[in-house]
C-alpha atoms as a PDB file:
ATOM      1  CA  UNK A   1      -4.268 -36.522  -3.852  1.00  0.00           C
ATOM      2  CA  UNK A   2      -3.549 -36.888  -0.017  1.00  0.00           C
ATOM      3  CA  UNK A   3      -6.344 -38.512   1.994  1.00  0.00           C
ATOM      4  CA  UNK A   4      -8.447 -35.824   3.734  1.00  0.00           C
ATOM      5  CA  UNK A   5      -6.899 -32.921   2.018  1.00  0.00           C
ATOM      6  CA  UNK A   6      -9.861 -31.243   0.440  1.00  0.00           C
ATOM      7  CA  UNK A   7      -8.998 -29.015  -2.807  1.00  0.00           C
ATOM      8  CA  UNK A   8     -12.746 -27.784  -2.872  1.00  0.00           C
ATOM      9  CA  UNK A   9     -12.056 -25.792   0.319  1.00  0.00           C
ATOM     10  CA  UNK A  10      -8.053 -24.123  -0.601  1.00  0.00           C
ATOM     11  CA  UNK A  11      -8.277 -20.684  -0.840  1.00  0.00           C
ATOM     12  CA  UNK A  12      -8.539 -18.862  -3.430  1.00  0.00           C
ATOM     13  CA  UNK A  13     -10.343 -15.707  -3.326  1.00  0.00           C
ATOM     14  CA  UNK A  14      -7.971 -12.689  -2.548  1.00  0.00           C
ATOM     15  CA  UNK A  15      -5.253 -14.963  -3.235  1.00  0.00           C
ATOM     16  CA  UNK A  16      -2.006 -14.868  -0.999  1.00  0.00           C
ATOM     17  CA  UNK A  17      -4.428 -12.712   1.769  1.00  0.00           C
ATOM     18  CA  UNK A  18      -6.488 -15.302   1.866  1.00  0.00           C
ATOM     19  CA  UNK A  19      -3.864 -18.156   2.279  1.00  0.00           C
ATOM     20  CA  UNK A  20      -2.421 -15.918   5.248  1.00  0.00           C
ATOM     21  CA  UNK A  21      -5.666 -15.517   7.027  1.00  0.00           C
ATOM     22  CA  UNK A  22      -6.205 -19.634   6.782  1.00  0.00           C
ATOM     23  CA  UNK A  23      -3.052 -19.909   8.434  1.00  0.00           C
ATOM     24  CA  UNK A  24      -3.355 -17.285  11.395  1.00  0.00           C
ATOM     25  CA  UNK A  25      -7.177 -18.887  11.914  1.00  0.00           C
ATOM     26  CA  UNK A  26      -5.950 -22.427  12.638  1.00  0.00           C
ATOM     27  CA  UNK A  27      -3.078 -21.086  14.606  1.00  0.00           C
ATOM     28  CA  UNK A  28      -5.067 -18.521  16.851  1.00  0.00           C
ATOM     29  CA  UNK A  29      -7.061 -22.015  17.404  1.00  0.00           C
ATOM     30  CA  UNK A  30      -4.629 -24.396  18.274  1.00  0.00           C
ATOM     31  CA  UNK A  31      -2.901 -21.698  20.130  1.00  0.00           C
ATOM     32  CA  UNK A  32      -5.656 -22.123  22.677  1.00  0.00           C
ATOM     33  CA  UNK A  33      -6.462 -25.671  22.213  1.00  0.00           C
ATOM     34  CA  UNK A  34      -3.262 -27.170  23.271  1.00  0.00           C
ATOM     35  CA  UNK A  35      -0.611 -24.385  22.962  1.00  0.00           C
ATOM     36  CA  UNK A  36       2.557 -23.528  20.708  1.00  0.00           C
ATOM     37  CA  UNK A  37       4.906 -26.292  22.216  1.00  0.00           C
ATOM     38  CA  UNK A  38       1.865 -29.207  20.869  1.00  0.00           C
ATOM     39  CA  UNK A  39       2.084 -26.865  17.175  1.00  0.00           C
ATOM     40  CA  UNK A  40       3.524 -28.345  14.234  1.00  0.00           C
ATOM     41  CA  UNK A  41       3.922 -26.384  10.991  1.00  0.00           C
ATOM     42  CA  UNK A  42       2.366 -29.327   9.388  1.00  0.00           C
ATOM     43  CA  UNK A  43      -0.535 -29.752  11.867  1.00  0.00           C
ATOM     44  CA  UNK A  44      -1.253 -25.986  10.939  1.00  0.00           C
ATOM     45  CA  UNK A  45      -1.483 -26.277   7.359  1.00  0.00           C
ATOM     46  CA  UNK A  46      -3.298 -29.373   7.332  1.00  0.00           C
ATOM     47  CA  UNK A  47      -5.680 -27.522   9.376  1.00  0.00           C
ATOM     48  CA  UNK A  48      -5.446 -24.324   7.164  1.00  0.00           C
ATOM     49  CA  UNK A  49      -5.749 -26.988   4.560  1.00  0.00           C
ATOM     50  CA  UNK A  50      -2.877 -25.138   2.478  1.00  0.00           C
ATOM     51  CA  UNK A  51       0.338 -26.676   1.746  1.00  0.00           C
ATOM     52  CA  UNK A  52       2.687 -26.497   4.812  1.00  0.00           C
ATOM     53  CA  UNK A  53       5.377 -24.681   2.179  1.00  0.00           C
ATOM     54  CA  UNK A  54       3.104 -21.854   2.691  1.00  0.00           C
ATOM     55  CA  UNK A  55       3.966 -21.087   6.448  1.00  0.00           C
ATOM     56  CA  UNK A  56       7.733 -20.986   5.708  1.00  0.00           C
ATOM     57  CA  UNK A  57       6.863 -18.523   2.790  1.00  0.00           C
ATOM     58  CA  UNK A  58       4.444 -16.031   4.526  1.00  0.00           C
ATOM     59  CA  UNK A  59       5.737 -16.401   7.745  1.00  0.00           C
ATOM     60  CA  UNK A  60       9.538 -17.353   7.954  1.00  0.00           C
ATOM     61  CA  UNK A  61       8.115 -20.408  10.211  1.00  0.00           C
ATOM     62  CA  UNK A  62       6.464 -21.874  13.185  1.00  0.00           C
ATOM     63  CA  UNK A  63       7.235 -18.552  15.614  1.00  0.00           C
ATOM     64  CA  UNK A  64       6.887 -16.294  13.064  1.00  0.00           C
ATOM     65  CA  UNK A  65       3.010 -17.445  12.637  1.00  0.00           C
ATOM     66  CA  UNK A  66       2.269 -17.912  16.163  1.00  0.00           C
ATOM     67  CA  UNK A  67       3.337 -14.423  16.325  1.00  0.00           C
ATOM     68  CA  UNK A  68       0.717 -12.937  13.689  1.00  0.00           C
ATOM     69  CA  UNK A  69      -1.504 -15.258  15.705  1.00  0.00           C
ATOM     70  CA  UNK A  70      -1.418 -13.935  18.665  1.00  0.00           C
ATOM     71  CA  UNK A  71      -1.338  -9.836  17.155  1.00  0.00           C
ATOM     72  CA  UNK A  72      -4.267 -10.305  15.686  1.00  0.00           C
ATOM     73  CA  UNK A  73      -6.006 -12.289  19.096  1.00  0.00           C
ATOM     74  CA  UNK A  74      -4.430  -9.085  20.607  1.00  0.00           C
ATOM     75  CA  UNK A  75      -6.033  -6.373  18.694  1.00  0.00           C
ATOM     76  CA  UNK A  76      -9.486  -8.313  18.619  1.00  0.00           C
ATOM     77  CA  UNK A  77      -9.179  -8.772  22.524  1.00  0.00           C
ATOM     78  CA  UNK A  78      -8.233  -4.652  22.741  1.00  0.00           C
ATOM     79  CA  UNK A  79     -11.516  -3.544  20.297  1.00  0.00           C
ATOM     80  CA  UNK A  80     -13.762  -5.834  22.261  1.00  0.00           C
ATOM     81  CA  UNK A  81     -12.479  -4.475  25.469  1.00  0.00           C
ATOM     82  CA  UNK A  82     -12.832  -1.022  24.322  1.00  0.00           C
ATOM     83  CA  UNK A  83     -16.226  -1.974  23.391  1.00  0.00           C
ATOM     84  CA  UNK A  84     -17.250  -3.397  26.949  1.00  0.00           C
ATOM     85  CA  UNK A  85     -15.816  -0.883  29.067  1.00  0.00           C
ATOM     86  CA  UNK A  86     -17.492   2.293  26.930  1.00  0.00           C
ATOM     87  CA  UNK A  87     -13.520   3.311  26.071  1.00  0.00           C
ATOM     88  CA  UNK A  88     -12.355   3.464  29.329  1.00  0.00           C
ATOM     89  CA  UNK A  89      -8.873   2.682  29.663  1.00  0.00           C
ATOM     90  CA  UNK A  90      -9.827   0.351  32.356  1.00  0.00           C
ATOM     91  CA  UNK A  91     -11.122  -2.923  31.075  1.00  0.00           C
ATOM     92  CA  UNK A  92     -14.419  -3.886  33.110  1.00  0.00           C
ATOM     93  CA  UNK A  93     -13.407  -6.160  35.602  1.00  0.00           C
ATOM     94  CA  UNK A  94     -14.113  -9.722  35.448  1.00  0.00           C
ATOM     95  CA  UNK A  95     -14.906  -9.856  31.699  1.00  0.00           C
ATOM     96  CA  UNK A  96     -11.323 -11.229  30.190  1.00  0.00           C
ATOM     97  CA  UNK A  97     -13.214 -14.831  29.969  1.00  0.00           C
ATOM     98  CA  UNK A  98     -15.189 -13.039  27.132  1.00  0.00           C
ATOM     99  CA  UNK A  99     -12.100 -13.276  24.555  1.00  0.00           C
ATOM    100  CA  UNK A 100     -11.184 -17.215  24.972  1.00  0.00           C
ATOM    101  CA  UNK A 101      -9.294 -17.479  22.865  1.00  0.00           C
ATOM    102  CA  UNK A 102      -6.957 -14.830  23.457  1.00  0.00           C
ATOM    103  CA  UNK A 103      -7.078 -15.981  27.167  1.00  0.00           C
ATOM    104  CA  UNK A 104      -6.237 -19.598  26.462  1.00  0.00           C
ATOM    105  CA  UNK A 105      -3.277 -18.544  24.492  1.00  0.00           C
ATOM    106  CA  UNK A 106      -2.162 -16.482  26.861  1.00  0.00           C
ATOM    107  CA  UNK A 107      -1.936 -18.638  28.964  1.00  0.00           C
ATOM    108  CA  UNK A 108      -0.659 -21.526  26.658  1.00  0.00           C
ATOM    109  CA  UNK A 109       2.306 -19.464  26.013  1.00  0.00           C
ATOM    110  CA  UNK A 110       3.402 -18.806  30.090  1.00  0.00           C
ATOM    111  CA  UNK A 111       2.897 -22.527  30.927  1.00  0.00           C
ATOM    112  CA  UNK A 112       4.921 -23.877  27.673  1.00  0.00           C
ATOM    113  CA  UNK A 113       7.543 -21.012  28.470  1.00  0.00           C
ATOM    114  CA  UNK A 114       6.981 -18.309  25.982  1.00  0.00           C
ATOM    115  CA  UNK A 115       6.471 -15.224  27.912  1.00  0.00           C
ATOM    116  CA  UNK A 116       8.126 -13.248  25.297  1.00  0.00           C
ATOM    117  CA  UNK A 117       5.478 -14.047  22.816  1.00  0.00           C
ATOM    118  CA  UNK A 118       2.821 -13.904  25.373  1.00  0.00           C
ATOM    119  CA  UNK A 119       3.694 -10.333  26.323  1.00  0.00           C
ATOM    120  CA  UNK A 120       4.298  -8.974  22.454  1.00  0.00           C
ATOM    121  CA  UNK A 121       1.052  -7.321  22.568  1.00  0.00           C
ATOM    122  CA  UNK A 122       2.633  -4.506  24.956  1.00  0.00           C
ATOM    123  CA  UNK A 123       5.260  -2.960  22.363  1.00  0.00           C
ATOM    124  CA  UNK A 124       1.767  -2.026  20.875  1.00  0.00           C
ATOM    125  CA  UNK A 125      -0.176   0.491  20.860  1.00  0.00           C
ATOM    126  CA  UNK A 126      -2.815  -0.952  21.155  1.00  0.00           C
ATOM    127  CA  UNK A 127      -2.637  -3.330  24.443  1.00  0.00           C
ATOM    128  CA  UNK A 128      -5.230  -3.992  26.844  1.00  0.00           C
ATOM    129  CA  UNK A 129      -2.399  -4.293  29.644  1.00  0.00           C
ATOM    130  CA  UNK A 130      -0.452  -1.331  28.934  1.00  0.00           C
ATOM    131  CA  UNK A 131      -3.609   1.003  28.906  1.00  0.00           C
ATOM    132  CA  UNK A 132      -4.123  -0.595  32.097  1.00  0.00           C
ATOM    133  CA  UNK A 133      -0.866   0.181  33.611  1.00  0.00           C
ATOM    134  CA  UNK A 134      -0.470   3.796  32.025  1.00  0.00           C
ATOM    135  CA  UNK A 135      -3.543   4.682  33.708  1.00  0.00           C
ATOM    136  CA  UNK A 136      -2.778   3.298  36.771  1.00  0.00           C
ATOM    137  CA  UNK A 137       0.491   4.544  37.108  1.00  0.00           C
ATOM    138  CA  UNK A 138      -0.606   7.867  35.704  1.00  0.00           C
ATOM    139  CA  UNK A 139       0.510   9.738  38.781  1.00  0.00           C
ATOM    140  CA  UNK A 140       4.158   8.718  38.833  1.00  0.00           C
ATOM    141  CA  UNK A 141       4.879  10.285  35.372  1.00  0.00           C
ATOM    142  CA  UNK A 142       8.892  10.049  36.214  1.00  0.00           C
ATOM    143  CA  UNK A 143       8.198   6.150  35.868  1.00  0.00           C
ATOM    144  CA  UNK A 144       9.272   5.896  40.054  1.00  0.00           C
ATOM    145  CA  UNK A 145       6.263   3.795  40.817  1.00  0.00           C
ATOM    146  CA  UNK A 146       5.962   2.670  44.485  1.00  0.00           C
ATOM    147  CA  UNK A 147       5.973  -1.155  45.289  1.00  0.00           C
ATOM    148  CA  UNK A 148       2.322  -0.830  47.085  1.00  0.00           C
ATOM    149  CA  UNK A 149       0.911  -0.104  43.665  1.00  0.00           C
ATOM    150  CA  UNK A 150       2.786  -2.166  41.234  1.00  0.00           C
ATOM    151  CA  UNK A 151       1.735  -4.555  44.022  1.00  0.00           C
ATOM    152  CA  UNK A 152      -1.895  -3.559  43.600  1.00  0.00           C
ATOM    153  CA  UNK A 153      -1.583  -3.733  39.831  1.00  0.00           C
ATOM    154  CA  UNK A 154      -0.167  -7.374  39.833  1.00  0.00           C
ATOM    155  CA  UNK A 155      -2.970  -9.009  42.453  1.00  0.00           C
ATOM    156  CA  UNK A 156      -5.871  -6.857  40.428  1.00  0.00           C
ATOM    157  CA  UNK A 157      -4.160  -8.634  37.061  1.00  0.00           C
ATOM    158  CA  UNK A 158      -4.270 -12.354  38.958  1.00  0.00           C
ATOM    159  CA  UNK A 159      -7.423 -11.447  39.910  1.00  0.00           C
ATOM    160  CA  UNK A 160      -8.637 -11.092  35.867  1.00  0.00           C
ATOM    161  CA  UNK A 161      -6.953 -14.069  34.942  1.00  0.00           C
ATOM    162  CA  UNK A 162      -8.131 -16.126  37.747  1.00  0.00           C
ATOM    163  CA  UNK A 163     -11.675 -15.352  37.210  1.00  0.00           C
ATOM    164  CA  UNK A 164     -11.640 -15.583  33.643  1.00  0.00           C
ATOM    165  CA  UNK A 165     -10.093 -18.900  33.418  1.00  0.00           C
ATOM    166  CA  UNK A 166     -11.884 -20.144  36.421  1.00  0.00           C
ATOM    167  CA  UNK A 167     -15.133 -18.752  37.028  1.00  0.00           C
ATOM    168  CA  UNK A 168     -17.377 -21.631  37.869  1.00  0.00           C
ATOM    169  CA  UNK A 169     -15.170 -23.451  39.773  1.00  0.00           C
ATOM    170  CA  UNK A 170     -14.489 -20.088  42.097  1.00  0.00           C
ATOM    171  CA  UNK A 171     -18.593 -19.538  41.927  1.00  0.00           C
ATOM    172  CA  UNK A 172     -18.977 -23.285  43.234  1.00  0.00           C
ATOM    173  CA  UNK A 173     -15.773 -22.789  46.360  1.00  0.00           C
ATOM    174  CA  UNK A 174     -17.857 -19.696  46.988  1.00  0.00           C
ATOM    175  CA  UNK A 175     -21.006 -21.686  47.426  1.00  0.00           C
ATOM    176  CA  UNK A 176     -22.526 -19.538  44.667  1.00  0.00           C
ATOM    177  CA  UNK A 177     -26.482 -20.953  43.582  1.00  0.00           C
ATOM    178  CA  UNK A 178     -27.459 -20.741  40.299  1.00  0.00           C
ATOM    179  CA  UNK A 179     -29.750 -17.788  41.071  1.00  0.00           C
ATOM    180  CA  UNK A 180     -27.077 -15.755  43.086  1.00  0.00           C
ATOM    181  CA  UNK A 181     -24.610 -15.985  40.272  1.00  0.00           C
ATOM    182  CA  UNK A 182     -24.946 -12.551  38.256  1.00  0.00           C
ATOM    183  CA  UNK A 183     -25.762 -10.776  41.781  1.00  0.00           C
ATOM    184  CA  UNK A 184     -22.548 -12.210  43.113  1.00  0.00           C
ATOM    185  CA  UNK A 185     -20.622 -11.140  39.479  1.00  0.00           C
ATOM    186  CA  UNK A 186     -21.552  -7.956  39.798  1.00  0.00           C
ATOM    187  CA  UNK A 187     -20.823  -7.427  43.078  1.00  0.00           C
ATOM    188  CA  UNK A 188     -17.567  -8.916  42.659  1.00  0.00           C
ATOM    189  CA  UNK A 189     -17.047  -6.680  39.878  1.00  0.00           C
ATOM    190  CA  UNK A 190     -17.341  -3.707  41.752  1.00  0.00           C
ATOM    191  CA  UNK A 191     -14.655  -5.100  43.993  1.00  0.00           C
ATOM    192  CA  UNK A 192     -12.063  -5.557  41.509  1.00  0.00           C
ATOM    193  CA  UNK A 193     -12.597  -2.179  40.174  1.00  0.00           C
ATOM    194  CA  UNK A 194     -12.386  -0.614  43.531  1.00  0.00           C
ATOM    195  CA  UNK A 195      -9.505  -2.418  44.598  1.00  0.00           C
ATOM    196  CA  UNK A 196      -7.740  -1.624  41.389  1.00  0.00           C
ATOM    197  CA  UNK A 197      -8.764   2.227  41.966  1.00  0.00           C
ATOM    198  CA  UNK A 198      -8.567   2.719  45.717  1.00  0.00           C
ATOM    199  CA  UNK A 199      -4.316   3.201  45.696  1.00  0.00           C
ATOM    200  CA  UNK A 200      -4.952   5.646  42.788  1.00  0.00           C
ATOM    201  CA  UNK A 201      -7.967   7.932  44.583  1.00  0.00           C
ATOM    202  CA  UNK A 202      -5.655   8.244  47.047  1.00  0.00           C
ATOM    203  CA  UNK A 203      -2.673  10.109  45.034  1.00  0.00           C
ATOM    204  CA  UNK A 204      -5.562  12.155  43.282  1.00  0.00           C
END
């Protein structure tokens, strides 16, 4: 028996399901740890704690897996964000930190090079993003979209991303106090949402 490699904890309810699910689970979480370039197919299995055969079979590979991985990060970030916003097509503003691990991978992915994995989620139906972007560009059904607002779209977007993955560092260049912080949220996430809304009030 390998060193390490504990039997007592292989899968084994549920069978092959349950094998799978080991799999995506330690890839969702070295997805965000240290991203897919750092992955092995080994170093997921081990941490699965099934045989590394099992990725090739299930998953035709490496890619393959960190491509369940990141669908099913993808539909847990869209049902939470569902969730927070009350249904509204619009994600609350400011609140993409909530899902870290789907953030993390995210942006794992861009920085090792793998925007097309990255930006899967959108051939969805179910994507956060796309929602966004339908909604926004909801007045410009013939897909002619003016530059102001894709430009508008893109600095609201930076704006999520930059907050989420950098909150208390922006709170502390803001010179943000402990006791000013959720004042200073809130307010900031009436900005965002205004900002992303103002270019579409006015087409209304």
């Amino acid at each position: 028996m390998n060193e390490g490699f504990n039997v007592s904890k292989l899968p084994t309810e549920n069978g092959s399901e349950s094998v799978k699910d080991a799999l995506i689970e330690a890839a969702c979480e070295m997805l965000a740890e240290s991203g897919p370039k750092s992955m092995s197919v080994r170093k997921v299995a081990a941490r699965a704690e099934v045989n590394h055969g099992q990725v090739h079979h299930y998953f035709g590979g490496k890619q393959g897996l960190i491509e369940a991985a990141m669908a099913q990060m993808s539909e847990e970030h869209y049902e939470n964000a569902r969730l927070r916003s009350g249904g509204d097509p619009l994600p609350s503003p400011l609140t993409l930190g909530k899902d870290t691990q789907y953030l993390q991978s995210i942006v794992r992915l861009v920085m090792d090079g793998d925007i097309d994995t990255a930006i899967q989620e959108m051939q969805t139906s179910n994507s956060v993003p796309m929602e966004a972007r339908r909604y926004v560009t909801r007045n410009f059904p013939d897909g002619d979209v003016p530059i102001d607002t894709k430009a508008r779209f893109a600095l609201s977007v930076a704006i999520e991303l930059g907050w989420a993955a950098l909150e208390p560092y922006i709170l502390h260049l803001a010179d943000v106090s402990q006791s000013e912080q959720q004042l200073v949220r809130k307010r900031a996430q009436a900005l965002a949402r205004d900002f992303m809304l103002s270019e579409i009030d006015k087409k209304s």
